[in-house]
Protein backbone atom coordinates (compact mmCIF):
# COMPACT_ATOMS: atom_id res chain seq x y z
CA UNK A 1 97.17 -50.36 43.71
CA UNK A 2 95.72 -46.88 43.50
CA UNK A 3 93.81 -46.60 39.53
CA UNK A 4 94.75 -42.88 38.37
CA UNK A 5 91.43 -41.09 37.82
CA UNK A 6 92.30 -39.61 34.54
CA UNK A 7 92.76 -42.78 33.03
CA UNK A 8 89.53 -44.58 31.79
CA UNK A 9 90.27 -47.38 29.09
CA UNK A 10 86.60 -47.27 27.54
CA UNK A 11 86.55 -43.37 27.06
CA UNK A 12 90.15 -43.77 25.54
CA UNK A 13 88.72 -45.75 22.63
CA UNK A 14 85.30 -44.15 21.90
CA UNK A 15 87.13 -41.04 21.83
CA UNK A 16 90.29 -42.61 19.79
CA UNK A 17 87.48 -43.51 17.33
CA UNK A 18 85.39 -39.93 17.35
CA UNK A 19 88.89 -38.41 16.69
CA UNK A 20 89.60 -40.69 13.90
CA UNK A 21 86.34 -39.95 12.17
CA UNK A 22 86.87 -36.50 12.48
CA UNK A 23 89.60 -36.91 10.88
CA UNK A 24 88.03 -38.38 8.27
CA UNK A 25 85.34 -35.82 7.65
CA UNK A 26 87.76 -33.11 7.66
CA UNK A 27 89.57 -34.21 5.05
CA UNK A 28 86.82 -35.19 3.19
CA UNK A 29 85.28 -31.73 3.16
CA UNK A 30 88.80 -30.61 1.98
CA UNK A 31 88.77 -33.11 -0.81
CA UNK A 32 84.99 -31.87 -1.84
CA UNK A 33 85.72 -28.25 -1.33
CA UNK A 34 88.54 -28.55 -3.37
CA UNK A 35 87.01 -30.30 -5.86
CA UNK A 36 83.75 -27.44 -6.20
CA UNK A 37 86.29 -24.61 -5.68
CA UNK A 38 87.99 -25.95 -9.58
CA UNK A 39 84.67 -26.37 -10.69
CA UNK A 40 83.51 -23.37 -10.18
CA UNK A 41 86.83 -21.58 -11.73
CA UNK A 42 86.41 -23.46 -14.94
CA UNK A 43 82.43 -22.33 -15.13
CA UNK A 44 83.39 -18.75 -14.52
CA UNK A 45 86.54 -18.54 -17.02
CA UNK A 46 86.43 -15.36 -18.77
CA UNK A 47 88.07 -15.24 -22.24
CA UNK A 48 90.56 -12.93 -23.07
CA UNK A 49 90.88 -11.45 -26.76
CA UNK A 50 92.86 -9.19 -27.91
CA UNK A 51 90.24 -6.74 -29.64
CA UNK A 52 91.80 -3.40 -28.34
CA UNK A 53 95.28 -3.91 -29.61
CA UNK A 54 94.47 -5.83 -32.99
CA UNK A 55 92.25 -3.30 -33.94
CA UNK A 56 93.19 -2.32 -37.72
CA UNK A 57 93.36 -6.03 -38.65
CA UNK A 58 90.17 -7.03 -37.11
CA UNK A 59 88.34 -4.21 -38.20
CA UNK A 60 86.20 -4.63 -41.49
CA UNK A 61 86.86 -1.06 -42.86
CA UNK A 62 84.15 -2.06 -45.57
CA UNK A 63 81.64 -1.64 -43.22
CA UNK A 64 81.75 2.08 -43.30
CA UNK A 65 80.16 2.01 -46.87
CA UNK A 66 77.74 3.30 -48.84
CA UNK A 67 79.20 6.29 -48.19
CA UNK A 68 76.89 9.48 -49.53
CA UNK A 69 77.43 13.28 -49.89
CA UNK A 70 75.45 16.11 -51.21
CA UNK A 71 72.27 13.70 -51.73
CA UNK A 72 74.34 11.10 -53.78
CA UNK A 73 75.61 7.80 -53.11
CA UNK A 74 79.51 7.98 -53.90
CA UNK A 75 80.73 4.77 -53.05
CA UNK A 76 79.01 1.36 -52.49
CA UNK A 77 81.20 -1.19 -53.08
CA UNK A 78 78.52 -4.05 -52.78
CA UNK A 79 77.32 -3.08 -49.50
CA UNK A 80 73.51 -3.12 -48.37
CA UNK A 81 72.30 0.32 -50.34
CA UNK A 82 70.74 2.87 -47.95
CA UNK A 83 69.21 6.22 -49.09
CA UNK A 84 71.65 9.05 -49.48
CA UNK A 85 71.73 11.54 -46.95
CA UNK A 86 69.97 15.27 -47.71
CA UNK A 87 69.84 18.84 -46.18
CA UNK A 88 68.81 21.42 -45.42
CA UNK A 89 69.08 20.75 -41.64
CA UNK A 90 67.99 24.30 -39.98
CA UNK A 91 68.31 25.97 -43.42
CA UNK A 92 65.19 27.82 -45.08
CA UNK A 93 67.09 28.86 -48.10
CA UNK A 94 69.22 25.40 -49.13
CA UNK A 95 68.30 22.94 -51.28
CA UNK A 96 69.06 19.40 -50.14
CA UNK A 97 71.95 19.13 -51.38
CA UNK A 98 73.22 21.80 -49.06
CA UNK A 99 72.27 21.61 -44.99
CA UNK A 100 72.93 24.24 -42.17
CA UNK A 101 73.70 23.19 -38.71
CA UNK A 102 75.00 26.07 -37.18
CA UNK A 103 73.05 28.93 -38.27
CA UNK A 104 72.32 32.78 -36.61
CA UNK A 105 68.91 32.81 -38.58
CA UNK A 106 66.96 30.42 -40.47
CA UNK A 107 67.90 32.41 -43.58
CA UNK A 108 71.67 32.61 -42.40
CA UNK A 109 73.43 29.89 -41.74
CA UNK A 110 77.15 28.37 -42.10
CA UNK A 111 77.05 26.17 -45.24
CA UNK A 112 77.74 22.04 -45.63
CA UNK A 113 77.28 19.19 -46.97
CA UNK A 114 75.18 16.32 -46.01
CA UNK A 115 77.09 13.46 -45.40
CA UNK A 116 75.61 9.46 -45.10
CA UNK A 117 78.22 7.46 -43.49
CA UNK A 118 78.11 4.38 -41.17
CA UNK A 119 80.61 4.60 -38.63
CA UNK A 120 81.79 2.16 -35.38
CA UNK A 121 80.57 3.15 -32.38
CA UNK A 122 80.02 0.49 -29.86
CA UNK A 123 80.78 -2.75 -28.65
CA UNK A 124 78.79 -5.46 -27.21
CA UNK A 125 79.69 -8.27 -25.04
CA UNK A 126 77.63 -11.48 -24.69
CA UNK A 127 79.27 -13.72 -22.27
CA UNK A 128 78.03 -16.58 -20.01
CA UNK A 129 79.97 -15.94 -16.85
CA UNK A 130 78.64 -12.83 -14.64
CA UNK A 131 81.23 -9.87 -14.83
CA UNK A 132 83.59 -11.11 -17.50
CA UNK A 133 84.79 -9.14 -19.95
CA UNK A 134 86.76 -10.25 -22.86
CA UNK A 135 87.52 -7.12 -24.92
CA UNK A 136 88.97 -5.78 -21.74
CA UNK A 137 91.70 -8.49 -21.57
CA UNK A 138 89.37 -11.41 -20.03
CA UNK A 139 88.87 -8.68 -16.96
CA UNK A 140 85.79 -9.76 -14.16
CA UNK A 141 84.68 -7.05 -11.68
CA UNK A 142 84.84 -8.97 -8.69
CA UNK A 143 83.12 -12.44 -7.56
CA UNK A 144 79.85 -13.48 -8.87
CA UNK A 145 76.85 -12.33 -6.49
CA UNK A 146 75.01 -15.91 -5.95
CA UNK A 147 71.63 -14.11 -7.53
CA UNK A 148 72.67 -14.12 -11.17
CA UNK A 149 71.97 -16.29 -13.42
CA UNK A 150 75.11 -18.01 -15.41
CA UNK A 151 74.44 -19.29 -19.16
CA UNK A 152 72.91 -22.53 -19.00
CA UNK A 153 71.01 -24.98 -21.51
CA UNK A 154 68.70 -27.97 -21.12
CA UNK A 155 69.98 -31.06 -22.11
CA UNK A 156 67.08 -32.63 -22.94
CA UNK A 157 67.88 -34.03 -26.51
CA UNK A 158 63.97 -35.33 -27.66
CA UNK A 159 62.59 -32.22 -27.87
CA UNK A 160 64.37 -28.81 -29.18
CA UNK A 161 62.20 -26.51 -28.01
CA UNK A 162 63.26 -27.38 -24.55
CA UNK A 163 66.73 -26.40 -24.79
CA UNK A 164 67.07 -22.57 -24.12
CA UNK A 165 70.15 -20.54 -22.91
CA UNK A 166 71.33 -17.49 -20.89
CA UNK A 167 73.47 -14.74 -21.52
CA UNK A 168 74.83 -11.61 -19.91
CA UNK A 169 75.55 -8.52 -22.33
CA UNK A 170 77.55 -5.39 -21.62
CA UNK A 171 76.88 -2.36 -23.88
CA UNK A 172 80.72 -0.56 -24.50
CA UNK A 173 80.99 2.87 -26.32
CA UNK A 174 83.57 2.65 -28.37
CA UNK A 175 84.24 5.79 -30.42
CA UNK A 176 86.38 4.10 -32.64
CA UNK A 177 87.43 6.82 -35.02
CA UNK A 178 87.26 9.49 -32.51
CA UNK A 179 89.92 7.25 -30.80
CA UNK A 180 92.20 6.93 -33.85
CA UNK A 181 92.34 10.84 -34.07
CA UNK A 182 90.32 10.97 -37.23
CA UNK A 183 88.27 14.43 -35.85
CA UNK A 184 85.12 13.14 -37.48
CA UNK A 185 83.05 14.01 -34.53
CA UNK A 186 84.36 17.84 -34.82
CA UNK A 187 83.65 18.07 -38.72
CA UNK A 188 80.60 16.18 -38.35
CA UNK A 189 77.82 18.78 -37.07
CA UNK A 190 74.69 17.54 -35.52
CA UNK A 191 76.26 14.02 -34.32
CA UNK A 192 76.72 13.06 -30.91
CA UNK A 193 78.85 10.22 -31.05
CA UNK A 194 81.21 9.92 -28.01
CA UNK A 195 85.11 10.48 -28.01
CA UNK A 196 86.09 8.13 -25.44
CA UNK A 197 85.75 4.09 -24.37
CA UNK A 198 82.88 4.08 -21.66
CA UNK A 199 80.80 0.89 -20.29
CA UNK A 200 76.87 2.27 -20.79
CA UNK A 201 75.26 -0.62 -19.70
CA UNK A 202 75.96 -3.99 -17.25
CA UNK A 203 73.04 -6.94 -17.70
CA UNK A 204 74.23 -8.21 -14.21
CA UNK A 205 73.22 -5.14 -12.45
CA UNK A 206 69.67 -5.01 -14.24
CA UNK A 207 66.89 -6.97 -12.50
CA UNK A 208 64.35 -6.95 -15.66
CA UNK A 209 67.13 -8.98 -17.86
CA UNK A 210 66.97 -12.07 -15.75
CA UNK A 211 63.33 -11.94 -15.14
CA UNK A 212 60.88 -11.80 -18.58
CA UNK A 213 57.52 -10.70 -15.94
CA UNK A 214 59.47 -8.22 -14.93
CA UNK A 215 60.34 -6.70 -17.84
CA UNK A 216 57.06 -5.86 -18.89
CA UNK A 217 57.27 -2.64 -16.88
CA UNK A 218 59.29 -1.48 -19.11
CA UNK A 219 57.74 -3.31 -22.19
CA UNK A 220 53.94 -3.69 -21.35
CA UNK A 221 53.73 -4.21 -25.38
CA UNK A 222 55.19 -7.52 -25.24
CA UNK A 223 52.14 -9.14 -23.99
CA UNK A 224 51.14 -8.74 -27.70
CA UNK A 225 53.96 -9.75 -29.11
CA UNK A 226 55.81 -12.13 -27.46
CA UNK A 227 53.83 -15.00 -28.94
CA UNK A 228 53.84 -17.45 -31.58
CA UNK A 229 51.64 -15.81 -34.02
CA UNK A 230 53.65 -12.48 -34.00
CA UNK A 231 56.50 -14.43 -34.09
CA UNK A 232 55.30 -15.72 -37.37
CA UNK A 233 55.04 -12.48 -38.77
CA UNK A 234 59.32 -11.89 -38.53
CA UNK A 235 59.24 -14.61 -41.47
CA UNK A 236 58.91 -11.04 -43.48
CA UNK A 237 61.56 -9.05 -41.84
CA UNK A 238 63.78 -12.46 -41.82
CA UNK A 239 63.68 -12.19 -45.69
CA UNK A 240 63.63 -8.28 -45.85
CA UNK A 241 67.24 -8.49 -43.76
CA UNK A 242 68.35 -11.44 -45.74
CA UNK A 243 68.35 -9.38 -49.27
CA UNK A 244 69.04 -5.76 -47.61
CA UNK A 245 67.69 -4.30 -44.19
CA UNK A 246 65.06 -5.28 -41.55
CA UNK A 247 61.25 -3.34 -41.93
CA UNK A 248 61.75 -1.01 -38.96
CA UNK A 249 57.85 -1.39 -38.60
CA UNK A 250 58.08 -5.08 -37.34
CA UNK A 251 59.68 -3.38 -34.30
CA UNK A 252 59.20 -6.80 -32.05
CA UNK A 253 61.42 -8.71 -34.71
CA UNK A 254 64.75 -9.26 -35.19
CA UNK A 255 64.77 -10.91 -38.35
CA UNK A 256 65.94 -14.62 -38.07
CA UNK A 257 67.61 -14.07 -35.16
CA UNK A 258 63.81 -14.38 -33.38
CA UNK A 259 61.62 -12.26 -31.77
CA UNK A 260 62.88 -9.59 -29.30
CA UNK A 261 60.09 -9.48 -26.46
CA UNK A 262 60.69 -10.30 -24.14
CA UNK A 263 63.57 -8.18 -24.04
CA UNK A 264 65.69 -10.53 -21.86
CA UNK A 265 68.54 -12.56 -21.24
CA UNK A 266 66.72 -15.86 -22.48
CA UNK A 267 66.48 -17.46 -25.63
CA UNK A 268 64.44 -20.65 -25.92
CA UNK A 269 65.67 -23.38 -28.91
CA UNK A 270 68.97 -23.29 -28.84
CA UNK A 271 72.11 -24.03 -27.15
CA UNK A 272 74.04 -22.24 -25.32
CA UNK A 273 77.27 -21.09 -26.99
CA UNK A 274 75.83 -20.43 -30.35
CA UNK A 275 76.00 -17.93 -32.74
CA UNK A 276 72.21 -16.97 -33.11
CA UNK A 277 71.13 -16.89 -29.76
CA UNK A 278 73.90 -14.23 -29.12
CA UNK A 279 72.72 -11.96 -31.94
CA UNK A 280 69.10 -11.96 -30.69
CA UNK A 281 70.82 -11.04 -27.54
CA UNK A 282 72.98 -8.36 -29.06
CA UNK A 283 69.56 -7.02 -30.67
CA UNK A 284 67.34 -7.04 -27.54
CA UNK A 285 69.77 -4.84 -25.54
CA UNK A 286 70.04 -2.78 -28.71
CA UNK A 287 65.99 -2.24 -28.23
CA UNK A 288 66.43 -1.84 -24.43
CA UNK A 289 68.18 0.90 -24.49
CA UNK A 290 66.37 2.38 -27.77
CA UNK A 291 63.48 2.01 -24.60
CA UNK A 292 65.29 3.84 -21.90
CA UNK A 293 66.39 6.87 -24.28
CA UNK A 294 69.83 6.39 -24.15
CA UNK A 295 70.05 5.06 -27.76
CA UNK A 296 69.57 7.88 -30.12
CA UNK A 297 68.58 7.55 -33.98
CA UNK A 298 71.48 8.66 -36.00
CA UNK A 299 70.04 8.22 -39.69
CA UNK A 300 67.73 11.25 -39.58
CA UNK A 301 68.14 13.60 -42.53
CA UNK A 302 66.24 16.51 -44.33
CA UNK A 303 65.50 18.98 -42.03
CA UNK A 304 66.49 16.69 -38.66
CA UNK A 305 69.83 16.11 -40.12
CA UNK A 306 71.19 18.27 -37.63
CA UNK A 307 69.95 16.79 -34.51
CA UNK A 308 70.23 12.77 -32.81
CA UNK A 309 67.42 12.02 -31.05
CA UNK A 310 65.63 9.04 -28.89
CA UNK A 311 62.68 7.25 -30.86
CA UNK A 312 61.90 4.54 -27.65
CA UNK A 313 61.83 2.16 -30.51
CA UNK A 314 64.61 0.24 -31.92
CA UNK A 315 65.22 1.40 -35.72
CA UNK A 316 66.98 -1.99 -36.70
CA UNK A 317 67.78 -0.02 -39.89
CA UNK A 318 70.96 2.10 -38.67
CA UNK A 319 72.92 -0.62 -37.84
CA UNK A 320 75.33 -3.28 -39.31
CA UNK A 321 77.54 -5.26 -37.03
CA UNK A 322 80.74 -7.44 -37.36
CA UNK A 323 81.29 -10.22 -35.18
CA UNK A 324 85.12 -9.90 -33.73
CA UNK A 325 85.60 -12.74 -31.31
CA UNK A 326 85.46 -15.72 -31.41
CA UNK A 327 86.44 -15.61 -34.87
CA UNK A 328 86.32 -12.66 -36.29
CA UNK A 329 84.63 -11.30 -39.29
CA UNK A 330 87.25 -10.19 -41.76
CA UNK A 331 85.88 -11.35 -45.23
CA UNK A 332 83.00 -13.24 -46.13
CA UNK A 333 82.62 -15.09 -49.84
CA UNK A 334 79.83 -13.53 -52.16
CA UNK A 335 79.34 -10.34 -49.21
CA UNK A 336 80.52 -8.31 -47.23
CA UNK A 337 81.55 -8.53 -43.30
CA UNK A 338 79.36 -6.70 -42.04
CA UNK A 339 75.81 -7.57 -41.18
CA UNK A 340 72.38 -5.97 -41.03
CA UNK A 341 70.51 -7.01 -37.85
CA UNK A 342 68.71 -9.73 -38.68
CA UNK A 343 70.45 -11.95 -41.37
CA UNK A 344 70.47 -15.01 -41.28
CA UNK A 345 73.88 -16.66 -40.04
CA UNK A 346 74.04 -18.88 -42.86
CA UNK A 347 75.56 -15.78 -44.43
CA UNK A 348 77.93 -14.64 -41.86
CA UNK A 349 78.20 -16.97 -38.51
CA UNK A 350 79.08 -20.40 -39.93
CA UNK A 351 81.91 -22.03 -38.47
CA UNK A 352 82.46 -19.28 -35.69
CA UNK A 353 82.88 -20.84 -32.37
CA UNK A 354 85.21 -23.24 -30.94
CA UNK A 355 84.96 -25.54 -27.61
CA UNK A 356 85.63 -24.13 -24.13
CA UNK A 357 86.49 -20.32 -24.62
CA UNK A 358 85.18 -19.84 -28.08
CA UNK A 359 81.59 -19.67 -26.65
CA UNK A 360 81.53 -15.97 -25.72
CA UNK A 361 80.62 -13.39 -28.22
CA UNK A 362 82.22 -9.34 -29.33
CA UNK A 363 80.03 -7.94 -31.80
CA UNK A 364 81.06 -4.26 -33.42
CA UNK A 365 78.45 -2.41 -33.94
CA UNK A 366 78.28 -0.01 -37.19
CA UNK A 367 75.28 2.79 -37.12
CA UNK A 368 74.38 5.03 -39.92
CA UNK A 369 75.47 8.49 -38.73
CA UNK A 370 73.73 11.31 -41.37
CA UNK A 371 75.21 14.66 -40.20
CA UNK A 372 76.00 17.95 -42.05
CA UNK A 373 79.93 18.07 -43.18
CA UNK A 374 81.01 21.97 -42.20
């Protein structure tokens, strides 16, 4: 009997067997990509709040106060007391309780009133997933480029100064009165607030923040300060901030939040998802882009009242912020809700996070706008 050449018993069952295993592997890799595929969509969930469209409720109106005009403080109510804003601006003639922005000669100019008001101008994000904004609805631009970093602690529980964390930030103009129609920014001469919701600034496409060597180009000064011995020294400014505002001359510090150099996304001793860690982050991208001009000192009065300008320092004294999300700051017992930069969250960020989504942070941030009222 003729034996069919296309039939071979032995290669029949070694190749039954390869197929089987196959098989096998296959469906394992399903199983496992499966299984890293929901793993990595719970890491990168983005929270979504509900900032833009709750905005009167969540909004600390206190925070606009002291309010000053013509060189006198008219209403406090309890708030950290700054000085009161004074002329003449451009002016050779007024005295300061007088200022002239828009003038045809030094001697001749259209009269006004300097005005001390702090006003809401920007928000800041500072999430752990790459791309994910939460005041925008929980919105990520796109998937997360495999070279940045995600937020991250060490879990080492013997020693805290091991643990340290990683945030992204994202610096959002947001004109807040100009948006509500109020027409401060056309009354107001001499300020250049915005009129319009803009994102100024992305962490994830910014090589220094994940990288503290390479952020020395920009801040060479932090070899001098980014040590323990000048970190000592914000001890002072802690306790300055604590009772009213930071010393803008410790320029490194940021009150107890830490010290600011280097200027990047890490924070050693602490967890990630806390409150602290995400103000010292909210304050170091506050200083880098004090650094890269683009964050212009508001507060100036006498005869710069008429003019914002960049310093290339951060003046931690111009700003207040509220923290909005999580849990927002709508009333705090024995103060008010806003903040100076700096305080210590014993004061203002107890009790302000939550598991899983509550981990992410939107602070408001308030700045001291002096301008002259024409």
């Amino acid at each position: 009997m003729s034996q069919n050449p296309l039939h071979h018993p032995a290669t029949d069952d070694g190749g039954g067997r390869w197929r089987v295993w196959c098989l096998v592997l296959l469906m394992m890799g399903v199983v496992l990509m499966g299984t890293i595929g929901m793993s990595l969509e719970a890491e990168a969930y983005c929270p979504s709040t509900n900032i833009l469209t709750e905005t009167f409720s969540q909004t600390c109106w206190e925070c606009m106060f002291p309010l000053s005009l013509i060189g006198v403080t008219v209403m406090n109510t309890g708030e950290d007391s700054v000085l009161p804003a004074v002329g003449p601006g451009e002016s050779a003639v007024y005295p300061p309780q007088l200022c002239g922005c828009v003038c045809f000669t030094p001697y001749l100019c259209i009269p006004g009133l300097p005005l001390g008001v702090f006003i809401p101008s920007d928000l800041i994000e500072v999430v752990r997933t790459p791309l994910c904004f939460p005041s925008l609805g929980g919105m990520t631009m796109g998937a997360d480029p495999n070279f940045i970093d995600r937020g991250m602690v060490d879990v080492a529980q013997d020693d805290p100064s091991l643990k340290f964390s990683y945030y992204h930030t994202h610096f959002i103009i947001f004109p807040l009165w100009a948006l509500l129609g109020t027409g401060f920014e056309f009354v107001c001469t001499g300020s250049s607030s915005a009129s319009a919701i803009d994102i100024a600034y992305l962490s994830e496409l910014d090589p220094q923040w994940g990288d503290d060597a390479l952020s020395l180009l920009m801040f060479p000064e932090a070899v001098l300060f980014a040590n323990p011995i000048a970190t000592a020294a914000c001890s002072v400014d802690s306790v300055a901030a604590s009772i009213s505002f930071p010393l803008d001359p410790l320029f490194w510090c940021a009150g107890s939040f830490g010290n600011i150099y280097p200027p990047s996304g890490y924070t050693s001793g602490s967890y990630s998802g806390q409150v602290k860690p995400a103000a010292l982050v909210m304050v170091r991208i506050l200083a880098k882009l004090s650094r890269m001009g683009s964050e212009l000192y508001w507060a100036a009065d006498g005869p710069l009242i008429c003019s914002d300008f960049p310093t290339f320092l951060l003046v931690k004294s111009q700003y207040k912020f509220q923290l909005l999300y999580p849990i927002p700051n709508t009333t705090i017992v024995g103060g008010p809700c806003c903040s100076p930069l700096g305080r210590t969250q014993l004061r203002w960020g107890l009790a302000k996070t939550y598991p899983v989504d509550g981990d992410d942070f939107v602070f408001l941030l308030w700045k001291l706008q002096r301008c002259c009222l024409a």
